[in-house]
N, C-alpha and C. Protein backbone atom coordinates (compact mmCIF):
# COMPACT_ATOMS: atom_id res chain seq x y z
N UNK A 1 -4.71 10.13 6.11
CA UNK A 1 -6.00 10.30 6.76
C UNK A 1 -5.96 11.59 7.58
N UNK A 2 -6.96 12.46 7.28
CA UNK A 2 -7.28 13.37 8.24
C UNK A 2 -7.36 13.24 9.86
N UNK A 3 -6.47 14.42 10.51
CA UNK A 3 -6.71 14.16 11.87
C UNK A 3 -7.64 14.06 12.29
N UNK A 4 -9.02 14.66 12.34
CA UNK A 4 -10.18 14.98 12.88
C UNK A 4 -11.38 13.74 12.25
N UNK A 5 -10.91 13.08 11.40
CA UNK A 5 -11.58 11.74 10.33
C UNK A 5 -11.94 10.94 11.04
N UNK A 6 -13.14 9.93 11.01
CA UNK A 6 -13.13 8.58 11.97
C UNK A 6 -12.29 7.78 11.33
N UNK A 7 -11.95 7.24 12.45
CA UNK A 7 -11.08 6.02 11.92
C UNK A 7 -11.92 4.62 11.76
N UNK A 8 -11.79 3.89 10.60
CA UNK A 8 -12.76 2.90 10.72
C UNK A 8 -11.19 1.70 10.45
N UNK A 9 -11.09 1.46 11.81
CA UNK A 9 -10.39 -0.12 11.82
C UNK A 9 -10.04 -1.28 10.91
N UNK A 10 -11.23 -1.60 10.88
CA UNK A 10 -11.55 -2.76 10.04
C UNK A 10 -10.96 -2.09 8.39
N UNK A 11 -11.50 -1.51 8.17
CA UNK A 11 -11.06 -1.02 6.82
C UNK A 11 -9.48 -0.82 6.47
N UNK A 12 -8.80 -0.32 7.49
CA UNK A 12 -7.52 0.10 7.34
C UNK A 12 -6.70 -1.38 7.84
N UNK A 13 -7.14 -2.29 8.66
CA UNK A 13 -6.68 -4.02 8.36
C UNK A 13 -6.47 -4.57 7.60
N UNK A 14 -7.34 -4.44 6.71
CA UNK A 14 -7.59 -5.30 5.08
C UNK A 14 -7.09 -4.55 4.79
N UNK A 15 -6.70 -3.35 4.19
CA UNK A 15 -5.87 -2.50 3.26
C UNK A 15 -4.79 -2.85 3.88
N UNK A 16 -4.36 -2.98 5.03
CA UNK A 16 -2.77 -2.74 5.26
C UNK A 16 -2.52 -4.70 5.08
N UNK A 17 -3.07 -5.71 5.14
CA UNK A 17 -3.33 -6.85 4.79
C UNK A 17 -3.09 -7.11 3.22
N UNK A 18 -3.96 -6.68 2.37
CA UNK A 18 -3.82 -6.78 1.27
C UNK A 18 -2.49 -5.94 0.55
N UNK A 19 -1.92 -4.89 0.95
CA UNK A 19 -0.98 -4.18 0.97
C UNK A 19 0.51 -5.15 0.97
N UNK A 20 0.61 -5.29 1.88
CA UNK A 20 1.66 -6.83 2.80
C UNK A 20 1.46 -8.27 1.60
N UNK A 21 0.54 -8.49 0.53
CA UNK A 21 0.25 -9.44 -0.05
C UNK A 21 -0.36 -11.11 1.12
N UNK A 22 -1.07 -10.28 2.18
CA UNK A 22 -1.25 -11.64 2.50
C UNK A 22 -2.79 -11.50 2.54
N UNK A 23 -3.13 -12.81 2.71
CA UNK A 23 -4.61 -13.47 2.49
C UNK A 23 -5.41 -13.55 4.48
N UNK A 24 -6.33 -13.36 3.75
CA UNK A 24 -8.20 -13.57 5.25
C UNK A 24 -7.14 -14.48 5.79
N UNK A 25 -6.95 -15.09 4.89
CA UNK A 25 -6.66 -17.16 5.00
C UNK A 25 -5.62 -17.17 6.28
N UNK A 26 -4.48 -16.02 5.79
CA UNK A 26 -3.55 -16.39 6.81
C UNK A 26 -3.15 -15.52 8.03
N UNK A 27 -4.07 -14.16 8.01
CA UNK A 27 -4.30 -13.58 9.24
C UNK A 27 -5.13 -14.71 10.20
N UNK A 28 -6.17 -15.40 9.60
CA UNK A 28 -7.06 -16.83 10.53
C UNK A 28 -6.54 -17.32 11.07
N UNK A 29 -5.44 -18.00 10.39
CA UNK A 29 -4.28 -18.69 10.65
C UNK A 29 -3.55 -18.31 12.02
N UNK A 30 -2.99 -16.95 12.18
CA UNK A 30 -2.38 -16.28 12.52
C UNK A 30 -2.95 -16.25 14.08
N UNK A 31 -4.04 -16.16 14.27
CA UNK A 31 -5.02 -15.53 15.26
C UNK A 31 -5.22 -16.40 15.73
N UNK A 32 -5.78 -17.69 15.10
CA UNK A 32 -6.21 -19.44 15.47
C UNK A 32 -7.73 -18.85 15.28
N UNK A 33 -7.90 -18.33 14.40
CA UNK A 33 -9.62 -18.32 14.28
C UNK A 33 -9.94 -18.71 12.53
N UNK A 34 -11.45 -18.37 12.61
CA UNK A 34 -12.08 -18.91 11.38
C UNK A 34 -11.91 -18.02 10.39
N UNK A 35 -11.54 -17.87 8.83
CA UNK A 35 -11.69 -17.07 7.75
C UNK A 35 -12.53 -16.04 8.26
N UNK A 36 -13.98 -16.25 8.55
CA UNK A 36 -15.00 -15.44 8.61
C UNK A 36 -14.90 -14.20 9.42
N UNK A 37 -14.13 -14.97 10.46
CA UNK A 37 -13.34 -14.07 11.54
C UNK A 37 -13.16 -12.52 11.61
N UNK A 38 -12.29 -13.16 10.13
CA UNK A 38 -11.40 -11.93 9.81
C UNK A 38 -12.05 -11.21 9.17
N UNK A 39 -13.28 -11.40 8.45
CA UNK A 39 -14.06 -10.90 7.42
C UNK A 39 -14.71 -10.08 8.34
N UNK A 40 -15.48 -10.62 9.46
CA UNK A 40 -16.07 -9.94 10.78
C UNK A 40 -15.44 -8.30 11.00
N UNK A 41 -13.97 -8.76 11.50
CA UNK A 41 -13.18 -7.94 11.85
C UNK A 41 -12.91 -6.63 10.66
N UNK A 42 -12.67 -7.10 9.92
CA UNK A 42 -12.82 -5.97 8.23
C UNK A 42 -14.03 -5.00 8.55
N UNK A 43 -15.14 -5.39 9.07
CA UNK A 43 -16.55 -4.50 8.87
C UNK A 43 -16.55 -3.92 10.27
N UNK A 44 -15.63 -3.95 11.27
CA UNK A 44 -15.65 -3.18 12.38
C UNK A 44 -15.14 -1.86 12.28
N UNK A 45 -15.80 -1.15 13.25
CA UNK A 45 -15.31 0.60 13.32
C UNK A 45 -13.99 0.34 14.14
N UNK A 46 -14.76 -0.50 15.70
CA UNK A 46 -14.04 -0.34 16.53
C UNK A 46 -13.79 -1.48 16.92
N UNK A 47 -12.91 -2.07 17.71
CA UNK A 47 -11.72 -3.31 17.66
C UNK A 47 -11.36 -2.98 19.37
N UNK A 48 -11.21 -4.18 19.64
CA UNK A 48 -10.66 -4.65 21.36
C UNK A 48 -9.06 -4.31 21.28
N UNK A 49 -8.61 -3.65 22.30
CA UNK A 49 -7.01 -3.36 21.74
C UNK A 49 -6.36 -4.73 22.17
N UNK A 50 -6.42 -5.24 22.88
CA UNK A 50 -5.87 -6.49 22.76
C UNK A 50 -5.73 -7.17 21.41
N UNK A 51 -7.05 -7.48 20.57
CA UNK A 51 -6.58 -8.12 19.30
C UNK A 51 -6.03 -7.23 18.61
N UNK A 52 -6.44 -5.66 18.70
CA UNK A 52 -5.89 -4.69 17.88
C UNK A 52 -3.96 -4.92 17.94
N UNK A 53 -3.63 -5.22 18.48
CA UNK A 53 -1.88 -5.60 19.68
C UNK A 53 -1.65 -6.82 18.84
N UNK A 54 -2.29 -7.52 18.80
CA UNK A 54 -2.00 -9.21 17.99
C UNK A 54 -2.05 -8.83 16.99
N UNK A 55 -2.94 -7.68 16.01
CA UNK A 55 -2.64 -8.05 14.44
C UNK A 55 -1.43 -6.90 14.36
N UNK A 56 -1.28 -5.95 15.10
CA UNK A 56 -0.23 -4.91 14.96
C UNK A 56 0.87 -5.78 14.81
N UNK A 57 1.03 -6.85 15.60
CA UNK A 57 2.51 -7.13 15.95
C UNK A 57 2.56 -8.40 14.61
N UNK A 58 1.64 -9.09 14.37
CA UNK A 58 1.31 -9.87 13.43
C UNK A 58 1.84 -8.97 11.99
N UNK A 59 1.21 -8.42 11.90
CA UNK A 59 1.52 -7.29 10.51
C UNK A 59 2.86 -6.18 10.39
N UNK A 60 3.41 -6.03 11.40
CA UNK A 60 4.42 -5.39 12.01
C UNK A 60 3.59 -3.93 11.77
N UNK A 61 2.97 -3.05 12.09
CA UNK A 61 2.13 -1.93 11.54
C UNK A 61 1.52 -1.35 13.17
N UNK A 62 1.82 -0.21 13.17
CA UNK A 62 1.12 0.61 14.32
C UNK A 62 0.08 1.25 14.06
N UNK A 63 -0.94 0.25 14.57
CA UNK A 63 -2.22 1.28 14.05
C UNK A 63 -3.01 1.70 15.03
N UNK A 64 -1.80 1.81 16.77
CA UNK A 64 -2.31 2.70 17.25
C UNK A 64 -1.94 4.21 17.00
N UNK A 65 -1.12 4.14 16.15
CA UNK A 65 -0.90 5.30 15.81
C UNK A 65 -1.63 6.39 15.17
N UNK A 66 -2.56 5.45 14.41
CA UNK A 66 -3.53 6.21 14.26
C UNK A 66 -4.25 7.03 15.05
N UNK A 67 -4.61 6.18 15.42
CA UNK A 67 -5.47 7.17 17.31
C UNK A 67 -4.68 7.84 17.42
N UNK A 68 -3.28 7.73 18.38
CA UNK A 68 -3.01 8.78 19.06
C UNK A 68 -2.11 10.10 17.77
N UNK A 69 -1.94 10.05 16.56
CA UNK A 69 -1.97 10.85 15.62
C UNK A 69 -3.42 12.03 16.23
N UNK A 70 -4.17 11.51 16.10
CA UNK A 70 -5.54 12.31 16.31
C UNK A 70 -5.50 12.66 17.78
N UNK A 71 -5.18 12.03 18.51
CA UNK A 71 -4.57 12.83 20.19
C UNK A 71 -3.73 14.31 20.23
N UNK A 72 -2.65 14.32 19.18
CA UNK A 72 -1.77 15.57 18.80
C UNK A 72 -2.73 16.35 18.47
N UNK A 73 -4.42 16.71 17.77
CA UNK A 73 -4.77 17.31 17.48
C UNK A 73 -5.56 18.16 18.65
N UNK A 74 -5.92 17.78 19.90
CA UNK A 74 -6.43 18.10 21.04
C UNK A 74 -5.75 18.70 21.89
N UNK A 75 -4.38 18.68 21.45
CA UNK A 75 -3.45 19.93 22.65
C UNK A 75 -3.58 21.03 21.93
């Protein structure tokens, strides 16, 4: 991904989700919420870092890194 690119969240969840071979079903699971949940969460730009912290550590995946990747571009 380009430094200067939006980052759309939700999108890069499910890819790194489906990636990992796991299912909506068991991130829900994971979280203690509903399937739909997660489906919710898929169509977001932007994400609460708190849950953003629960699926990172859930998925083992830094996707604050993303962001601050794009921080290096501002010095």
């Amino acid at each position: 991904m380009p430094k200067n690119e939006v980052i759309h969240i939700g999108e890069i969840i499910k890819q790194v989700v489906k990636e990992q071979g796991r299912s909506p079903s068991w991130l829900a699971v994971q979280l203690g919420c509903e399937r739909a949940n997660i489906y919710d969460i898929y169509k977001r730009q932007y994400i609460d870092t708190c849950l953003l912290m629960k699926i990172s550590r859930l998925l083992n995946y830094d996707f604050f890194f993303l962001y601050s990747r794009q921080l290096d571009s501002v010095k």
